[in-house]
N, C-alpha and C. Protein backbone atom coordinates (compact mmCIF):
# COMPACT_ATOMS: atom_id res chain seq x y z
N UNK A 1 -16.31 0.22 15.48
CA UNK A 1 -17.27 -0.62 14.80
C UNK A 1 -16.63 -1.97 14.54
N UNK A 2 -16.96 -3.58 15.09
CA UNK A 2 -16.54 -4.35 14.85
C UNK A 2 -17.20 -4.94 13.15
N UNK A 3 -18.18 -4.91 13.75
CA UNK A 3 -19.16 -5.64 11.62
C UNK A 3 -20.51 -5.07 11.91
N UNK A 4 -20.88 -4.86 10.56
CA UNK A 4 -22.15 -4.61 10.63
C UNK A 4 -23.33 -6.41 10.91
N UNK A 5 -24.27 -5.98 11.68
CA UNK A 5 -25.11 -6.86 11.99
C UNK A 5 -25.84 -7.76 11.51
N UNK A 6 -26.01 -7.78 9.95
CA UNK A 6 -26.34 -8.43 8.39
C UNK A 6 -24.47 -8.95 8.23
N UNK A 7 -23.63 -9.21 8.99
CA UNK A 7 -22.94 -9.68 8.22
C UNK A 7 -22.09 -10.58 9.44
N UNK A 8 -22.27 -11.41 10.26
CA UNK A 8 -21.75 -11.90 11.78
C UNK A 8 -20.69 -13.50 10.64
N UNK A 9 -21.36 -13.48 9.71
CA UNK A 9 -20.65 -14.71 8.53
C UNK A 9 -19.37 -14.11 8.65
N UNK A 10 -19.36 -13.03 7.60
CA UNK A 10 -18.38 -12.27 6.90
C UNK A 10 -17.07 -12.11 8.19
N UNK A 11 -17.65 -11.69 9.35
CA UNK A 11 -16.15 -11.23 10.10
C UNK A 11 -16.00 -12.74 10.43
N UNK A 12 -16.65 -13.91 10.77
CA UNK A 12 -16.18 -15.20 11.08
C UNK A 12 -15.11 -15.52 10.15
N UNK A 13 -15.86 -15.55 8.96
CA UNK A 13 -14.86 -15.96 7.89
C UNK A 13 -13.47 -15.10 7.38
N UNK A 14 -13.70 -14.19 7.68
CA UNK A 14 -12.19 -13.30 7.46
C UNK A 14 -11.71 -13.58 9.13
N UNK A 15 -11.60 -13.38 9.79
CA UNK A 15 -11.02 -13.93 11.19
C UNK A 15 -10.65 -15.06 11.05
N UNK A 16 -11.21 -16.41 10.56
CA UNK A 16 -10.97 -17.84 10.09
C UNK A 16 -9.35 -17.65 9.12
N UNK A 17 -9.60 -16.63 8.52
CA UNK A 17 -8.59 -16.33 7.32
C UNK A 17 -7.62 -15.97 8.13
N UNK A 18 -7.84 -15.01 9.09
CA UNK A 18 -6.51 -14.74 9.48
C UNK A 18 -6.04 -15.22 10.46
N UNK A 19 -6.65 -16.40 11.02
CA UNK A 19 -5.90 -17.29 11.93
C UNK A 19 -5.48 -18.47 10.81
N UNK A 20 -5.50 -18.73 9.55
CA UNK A 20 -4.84 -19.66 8.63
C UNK A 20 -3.60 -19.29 8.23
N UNK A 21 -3.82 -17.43 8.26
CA UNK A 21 -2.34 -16.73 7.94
C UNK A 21 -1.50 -17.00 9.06
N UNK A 22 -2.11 -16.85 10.38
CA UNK A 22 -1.20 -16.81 11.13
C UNK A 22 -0.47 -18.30 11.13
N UNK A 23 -1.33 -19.32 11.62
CA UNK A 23 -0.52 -20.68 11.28
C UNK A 23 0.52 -20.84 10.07
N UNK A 24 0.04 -20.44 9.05
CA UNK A 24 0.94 -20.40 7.57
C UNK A 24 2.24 -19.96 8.32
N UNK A 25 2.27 -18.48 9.05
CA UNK A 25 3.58 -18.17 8.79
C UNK A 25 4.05 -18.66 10.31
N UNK A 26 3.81 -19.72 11.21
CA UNK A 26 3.87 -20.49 11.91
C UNK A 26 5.16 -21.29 11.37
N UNK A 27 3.95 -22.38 10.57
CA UNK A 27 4.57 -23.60 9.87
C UNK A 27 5.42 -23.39 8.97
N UNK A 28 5.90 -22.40 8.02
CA UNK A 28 6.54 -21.70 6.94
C UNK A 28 5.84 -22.40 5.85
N UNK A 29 4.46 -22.40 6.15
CA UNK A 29 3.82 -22.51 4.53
C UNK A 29 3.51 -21.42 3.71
N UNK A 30 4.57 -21.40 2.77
CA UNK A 30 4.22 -20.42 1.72
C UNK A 30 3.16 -20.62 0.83
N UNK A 31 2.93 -21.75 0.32
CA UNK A 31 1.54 -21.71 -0.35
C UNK A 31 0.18 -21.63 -0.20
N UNK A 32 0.14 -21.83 1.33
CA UNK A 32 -1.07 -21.69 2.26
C UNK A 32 -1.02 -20.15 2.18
N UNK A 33 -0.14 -19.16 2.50
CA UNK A 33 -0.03 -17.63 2.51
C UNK A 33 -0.33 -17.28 1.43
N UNK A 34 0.24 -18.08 0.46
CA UNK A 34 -0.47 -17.62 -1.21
C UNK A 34 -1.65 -17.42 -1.48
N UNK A 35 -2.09 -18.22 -0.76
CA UNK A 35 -3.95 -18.69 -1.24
C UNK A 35 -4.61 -17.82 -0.38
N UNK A 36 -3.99 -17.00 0.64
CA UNK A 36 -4.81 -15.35 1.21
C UNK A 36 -4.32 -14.71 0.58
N UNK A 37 -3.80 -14.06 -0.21
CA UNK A 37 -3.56 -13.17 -1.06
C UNK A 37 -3.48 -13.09 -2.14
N UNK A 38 -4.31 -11.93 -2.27
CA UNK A 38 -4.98 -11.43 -3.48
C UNK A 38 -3.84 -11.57 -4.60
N UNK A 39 -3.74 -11.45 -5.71
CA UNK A 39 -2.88 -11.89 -7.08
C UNK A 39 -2.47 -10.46 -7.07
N UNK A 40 -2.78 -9.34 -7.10
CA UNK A 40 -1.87 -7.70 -7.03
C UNK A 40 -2.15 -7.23 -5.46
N UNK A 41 -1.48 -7.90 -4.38
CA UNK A 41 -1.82 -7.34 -2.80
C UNK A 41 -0.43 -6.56 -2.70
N UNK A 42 -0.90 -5.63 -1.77
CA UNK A 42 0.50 -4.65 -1.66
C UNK A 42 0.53 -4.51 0.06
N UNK A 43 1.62 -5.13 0.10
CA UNK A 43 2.39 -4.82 1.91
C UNK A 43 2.90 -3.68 2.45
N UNK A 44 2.74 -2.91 3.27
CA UNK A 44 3.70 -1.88 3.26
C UNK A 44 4.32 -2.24 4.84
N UNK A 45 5.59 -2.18 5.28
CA UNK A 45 6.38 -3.05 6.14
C UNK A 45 6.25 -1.96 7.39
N UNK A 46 6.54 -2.84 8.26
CA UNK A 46 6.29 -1.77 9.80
C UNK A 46 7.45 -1.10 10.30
N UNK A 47 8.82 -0.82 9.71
CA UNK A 47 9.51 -0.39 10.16
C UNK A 47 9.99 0.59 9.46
N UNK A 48 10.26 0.27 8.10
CA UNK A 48 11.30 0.80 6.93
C UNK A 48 10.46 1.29 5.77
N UNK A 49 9.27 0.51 5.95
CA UNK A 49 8.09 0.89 4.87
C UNK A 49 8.43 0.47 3.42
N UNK A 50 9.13 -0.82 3.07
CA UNK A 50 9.13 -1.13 2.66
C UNK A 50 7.77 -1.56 1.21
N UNK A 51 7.70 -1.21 0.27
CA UNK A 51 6.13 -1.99 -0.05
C UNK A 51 6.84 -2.78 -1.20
N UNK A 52 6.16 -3.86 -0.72
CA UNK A 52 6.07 -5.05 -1.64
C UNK A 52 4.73 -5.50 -2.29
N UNK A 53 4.75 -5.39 -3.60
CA UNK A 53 3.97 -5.41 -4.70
C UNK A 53 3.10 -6.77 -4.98
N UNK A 54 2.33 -7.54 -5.20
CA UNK A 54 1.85 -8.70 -5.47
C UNK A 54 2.39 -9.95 -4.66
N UNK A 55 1.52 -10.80 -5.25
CA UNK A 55 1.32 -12.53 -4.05
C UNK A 55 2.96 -12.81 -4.59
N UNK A 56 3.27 -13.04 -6.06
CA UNK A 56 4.43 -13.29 -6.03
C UNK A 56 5.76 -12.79 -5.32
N UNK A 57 5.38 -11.57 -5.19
CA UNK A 57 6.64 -10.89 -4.64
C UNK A 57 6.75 -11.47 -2.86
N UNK A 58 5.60 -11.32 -2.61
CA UNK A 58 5.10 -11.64 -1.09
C UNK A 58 5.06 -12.85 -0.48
N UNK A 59 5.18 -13.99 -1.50
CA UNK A 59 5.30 -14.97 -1.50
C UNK A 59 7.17 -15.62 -1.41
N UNK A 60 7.66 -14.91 -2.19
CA UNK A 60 9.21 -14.88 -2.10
C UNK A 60 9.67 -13.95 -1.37
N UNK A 61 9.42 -12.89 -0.80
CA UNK A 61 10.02 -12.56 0.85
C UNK A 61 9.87 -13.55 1.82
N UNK A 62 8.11 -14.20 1.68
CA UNK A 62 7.77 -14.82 2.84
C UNK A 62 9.06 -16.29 2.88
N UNK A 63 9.39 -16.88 1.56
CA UNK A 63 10.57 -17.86 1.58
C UNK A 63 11.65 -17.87 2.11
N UNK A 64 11.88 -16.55 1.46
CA UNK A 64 13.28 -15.90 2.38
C UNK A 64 13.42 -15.66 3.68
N UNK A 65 12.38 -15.23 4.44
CA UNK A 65 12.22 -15.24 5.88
C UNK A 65 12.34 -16.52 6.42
N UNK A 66 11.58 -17.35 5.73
CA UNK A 66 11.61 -19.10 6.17
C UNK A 66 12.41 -19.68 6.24
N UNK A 67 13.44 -19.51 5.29
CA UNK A 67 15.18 -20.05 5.18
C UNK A 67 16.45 -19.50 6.11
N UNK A 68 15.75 -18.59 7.04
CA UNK A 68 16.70 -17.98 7.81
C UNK A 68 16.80 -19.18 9.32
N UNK A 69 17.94 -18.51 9.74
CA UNK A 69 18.11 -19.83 10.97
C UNK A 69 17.61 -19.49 11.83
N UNK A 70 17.36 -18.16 12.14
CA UNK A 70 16.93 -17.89 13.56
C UNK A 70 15.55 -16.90 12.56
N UNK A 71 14.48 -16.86 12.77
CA UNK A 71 13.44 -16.61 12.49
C UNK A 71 12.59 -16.07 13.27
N UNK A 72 11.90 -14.99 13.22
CA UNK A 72 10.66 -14.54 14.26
C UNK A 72 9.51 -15.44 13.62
N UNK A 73 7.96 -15.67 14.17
CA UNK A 73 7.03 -15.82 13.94
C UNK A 73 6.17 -14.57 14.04
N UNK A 74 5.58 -13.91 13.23
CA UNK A 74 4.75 -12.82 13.19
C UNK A 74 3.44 -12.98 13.52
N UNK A 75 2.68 -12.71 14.58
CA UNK A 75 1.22 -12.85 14.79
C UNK A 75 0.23 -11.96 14.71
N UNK A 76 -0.57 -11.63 14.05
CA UNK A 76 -1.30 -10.43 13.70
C UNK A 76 -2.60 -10.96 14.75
N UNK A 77 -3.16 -9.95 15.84
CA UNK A 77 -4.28 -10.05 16.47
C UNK A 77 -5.59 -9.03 15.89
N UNK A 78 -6.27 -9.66 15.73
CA UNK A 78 -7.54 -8.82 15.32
C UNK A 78 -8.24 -8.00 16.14
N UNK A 79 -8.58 -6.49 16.31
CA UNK A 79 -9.23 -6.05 16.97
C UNK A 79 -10.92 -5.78 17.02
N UNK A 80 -10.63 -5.30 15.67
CA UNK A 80 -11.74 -4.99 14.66
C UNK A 80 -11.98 -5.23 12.91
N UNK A 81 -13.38 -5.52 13.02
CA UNK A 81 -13.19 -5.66 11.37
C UNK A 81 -14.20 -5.24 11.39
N UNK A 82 -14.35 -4.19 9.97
CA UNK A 82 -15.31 -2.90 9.74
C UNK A 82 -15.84 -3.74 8.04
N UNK A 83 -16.89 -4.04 7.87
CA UNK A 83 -17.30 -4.95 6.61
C UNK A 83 -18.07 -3.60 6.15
N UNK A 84 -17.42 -3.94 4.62
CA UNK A 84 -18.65 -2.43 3.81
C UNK A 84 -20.15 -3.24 3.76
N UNK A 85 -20.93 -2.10 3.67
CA UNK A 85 -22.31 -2.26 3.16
C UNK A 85 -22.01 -2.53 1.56
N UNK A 86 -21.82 -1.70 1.01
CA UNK A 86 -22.48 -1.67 -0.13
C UNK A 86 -21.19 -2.28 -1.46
N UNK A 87 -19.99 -3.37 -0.58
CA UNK A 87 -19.00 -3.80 -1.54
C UNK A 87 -18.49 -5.11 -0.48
N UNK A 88 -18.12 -6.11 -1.67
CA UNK A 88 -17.61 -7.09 -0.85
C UNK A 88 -16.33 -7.17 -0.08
N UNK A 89 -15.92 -5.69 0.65
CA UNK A 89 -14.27 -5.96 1.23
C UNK A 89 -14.99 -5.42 2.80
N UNK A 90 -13.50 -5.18 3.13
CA UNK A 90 -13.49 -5.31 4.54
C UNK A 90 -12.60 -4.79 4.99
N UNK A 91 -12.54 -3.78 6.53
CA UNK A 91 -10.89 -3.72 6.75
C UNK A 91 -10.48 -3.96 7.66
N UNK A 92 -9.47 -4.59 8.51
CA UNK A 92 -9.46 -5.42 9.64
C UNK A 92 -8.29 -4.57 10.17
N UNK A 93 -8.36 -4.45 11.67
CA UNK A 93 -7.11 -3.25 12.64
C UNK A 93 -6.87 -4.24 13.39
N UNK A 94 -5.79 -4.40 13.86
CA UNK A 94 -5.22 -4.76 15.24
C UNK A 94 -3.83 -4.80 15.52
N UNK A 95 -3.19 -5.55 16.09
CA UNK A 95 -1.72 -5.24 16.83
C UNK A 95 -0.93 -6.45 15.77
N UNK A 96 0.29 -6.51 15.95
CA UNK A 96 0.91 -7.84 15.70
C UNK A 96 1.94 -7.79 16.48
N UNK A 97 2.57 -8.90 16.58
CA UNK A 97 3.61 -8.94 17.68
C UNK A 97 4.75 -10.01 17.19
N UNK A 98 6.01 -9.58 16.63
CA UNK A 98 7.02 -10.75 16.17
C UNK A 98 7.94 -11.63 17.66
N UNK A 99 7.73 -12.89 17.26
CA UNK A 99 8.08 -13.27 18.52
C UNK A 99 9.24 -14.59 18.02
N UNK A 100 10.26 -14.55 18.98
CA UNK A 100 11.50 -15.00 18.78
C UNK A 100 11.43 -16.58 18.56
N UNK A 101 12.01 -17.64 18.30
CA UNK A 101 12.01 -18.98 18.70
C UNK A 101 12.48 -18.94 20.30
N UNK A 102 12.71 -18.70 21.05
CA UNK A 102 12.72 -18.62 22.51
C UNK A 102 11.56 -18.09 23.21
N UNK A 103 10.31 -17.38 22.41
CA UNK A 103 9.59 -17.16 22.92
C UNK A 103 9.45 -15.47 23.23
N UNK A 104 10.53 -14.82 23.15
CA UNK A 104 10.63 -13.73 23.69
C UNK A 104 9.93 -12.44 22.10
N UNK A 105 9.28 -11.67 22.62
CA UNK A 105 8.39 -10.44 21.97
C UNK A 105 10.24 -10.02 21.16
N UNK A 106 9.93 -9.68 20.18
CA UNK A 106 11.21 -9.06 19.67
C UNK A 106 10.63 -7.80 18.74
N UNK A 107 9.28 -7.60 18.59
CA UNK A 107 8.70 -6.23 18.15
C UNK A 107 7.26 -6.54 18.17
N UNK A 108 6.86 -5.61 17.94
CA UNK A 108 5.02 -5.26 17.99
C UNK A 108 5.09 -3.64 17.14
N UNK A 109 3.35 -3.87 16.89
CA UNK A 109 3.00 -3.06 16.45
C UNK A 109 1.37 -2.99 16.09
N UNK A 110 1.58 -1.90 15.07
CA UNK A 110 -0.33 -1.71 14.60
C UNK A 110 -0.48 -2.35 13.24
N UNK A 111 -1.51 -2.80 12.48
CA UNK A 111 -1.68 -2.83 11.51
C UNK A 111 -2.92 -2.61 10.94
N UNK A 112 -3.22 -2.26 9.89
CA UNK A 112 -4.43 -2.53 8.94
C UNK A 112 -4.47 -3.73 7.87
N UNK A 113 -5.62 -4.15 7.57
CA UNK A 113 -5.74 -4.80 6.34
C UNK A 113 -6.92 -4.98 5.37
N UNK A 114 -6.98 -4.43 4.19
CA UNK A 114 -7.98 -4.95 3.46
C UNK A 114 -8.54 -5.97 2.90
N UNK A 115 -9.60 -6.25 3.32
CA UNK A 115 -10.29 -7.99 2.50
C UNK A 115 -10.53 -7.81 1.67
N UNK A 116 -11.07 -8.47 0.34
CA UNK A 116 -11.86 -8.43 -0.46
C UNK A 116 -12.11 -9.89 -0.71
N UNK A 117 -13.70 -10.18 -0.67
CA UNK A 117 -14.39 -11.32 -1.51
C UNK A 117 -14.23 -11.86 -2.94
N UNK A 118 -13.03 -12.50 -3.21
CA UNK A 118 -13.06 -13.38 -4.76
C UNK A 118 -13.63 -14.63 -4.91
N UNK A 119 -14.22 -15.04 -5.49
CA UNK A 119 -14.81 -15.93 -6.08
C UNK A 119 -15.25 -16.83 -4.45
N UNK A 120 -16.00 -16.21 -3.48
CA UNK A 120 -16.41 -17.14 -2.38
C UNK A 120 -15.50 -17.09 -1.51
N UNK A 121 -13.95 -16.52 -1.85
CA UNK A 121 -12.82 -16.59 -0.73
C UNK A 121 -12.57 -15.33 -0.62
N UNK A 122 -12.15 -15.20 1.14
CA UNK A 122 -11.92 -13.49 1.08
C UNK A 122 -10.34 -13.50 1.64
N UNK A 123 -9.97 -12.57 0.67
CA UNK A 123 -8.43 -12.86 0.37
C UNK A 123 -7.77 -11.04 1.00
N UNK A 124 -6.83 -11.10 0.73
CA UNK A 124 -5.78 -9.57 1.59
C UNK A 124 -5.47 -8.97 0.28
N UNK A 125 -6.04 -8.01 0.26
CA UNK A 125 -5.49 -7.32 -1.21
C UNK A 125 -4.44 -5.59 -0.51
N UNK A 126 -4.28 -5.35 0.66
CA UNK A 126 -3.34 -4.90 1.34
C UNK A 126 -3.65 -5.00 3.32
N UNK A 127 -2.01 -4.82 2.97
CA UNK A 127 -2.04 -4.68 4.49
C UNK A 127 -0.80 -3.16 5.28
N UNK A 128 -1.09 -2.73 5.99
CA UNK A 128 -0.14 -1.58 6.12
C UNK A 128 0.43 -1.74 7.55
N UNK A 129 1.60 -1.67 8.05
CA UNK A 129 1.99 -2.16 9.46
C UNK A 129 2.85 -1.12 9.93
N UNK A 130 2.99 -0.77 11.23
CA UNK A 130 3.94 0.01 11.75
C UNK A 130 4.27 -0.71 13.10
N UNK A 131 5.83 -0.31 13.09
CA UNK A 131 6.27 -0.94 14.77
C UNK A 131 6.04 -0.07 15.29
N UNK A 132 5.48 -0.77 16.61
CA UNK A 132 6.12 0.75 17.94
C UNK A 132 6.79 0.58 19.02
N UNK A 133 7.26 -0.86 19.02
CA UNK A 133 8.02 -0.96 19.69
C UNK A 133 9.07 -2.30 19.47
């Protein structure tokens, strides 16, 4: 199921969102990443399973990743996004793929993520990732 048919807005605009995430963690804008996520969003990491708790916390990994010298870029591709009927969230599946400054794939995987609609903006209140390769 990509979206229900009363809602062709809703997956534009969360797709819009998550090509802003992806640029964010492009450019190493952390405050642009802030402003998709929800104020209590919880990560759970694709390898180690790490979970990291709220925008703040998520916001200061995402720094720490940024300050490193050699850095992946993480790209999350959308496959599907499943919009509720009867609540303003959403949950979005697809692959991501960390890719080197040389260009080269250095992991992939699956992910999920939940939207939810705040105040007109639809923000990540989790996301769950696994590598598989």
């Amino acid at each position: 199921m990509t979206s229900t048919s009363e809602s062709p807005g809703t997956e534009i605009a969360i797709r819009t969102r998550r090509a802003a995430f992806n640029r964010a963690i492009a450019d190493g804008d952390v405050a642009a990443i802030g402003s998709i996520l929800a104020r209590d969003c919880v990560m759970l990491t694709g390898t180690d399973s790490a979970v990291i708790a709220g925008r703040l916390a998520q916001v200061k990994v995402w720094k720490r990743e940024f300050a490193a010298p050699h850095r992946d870029i993480y790209v999350r591709a959308p496959e599907a996004i499943d919009i509720s009927a009867i609540a303003p969230i959403a949950m979005e599946h697809g692959t991501w793929d960390a890719i080197s400054a040389n260009g080269q794939t250095t992991a992939t995987g699956t992910y999920a993520a939940k939207w939810r609609e705040v105040a007109g903006e639809w923000v990540i209140e989790a996301e769950v990732f696994v590598t598989l390769a």
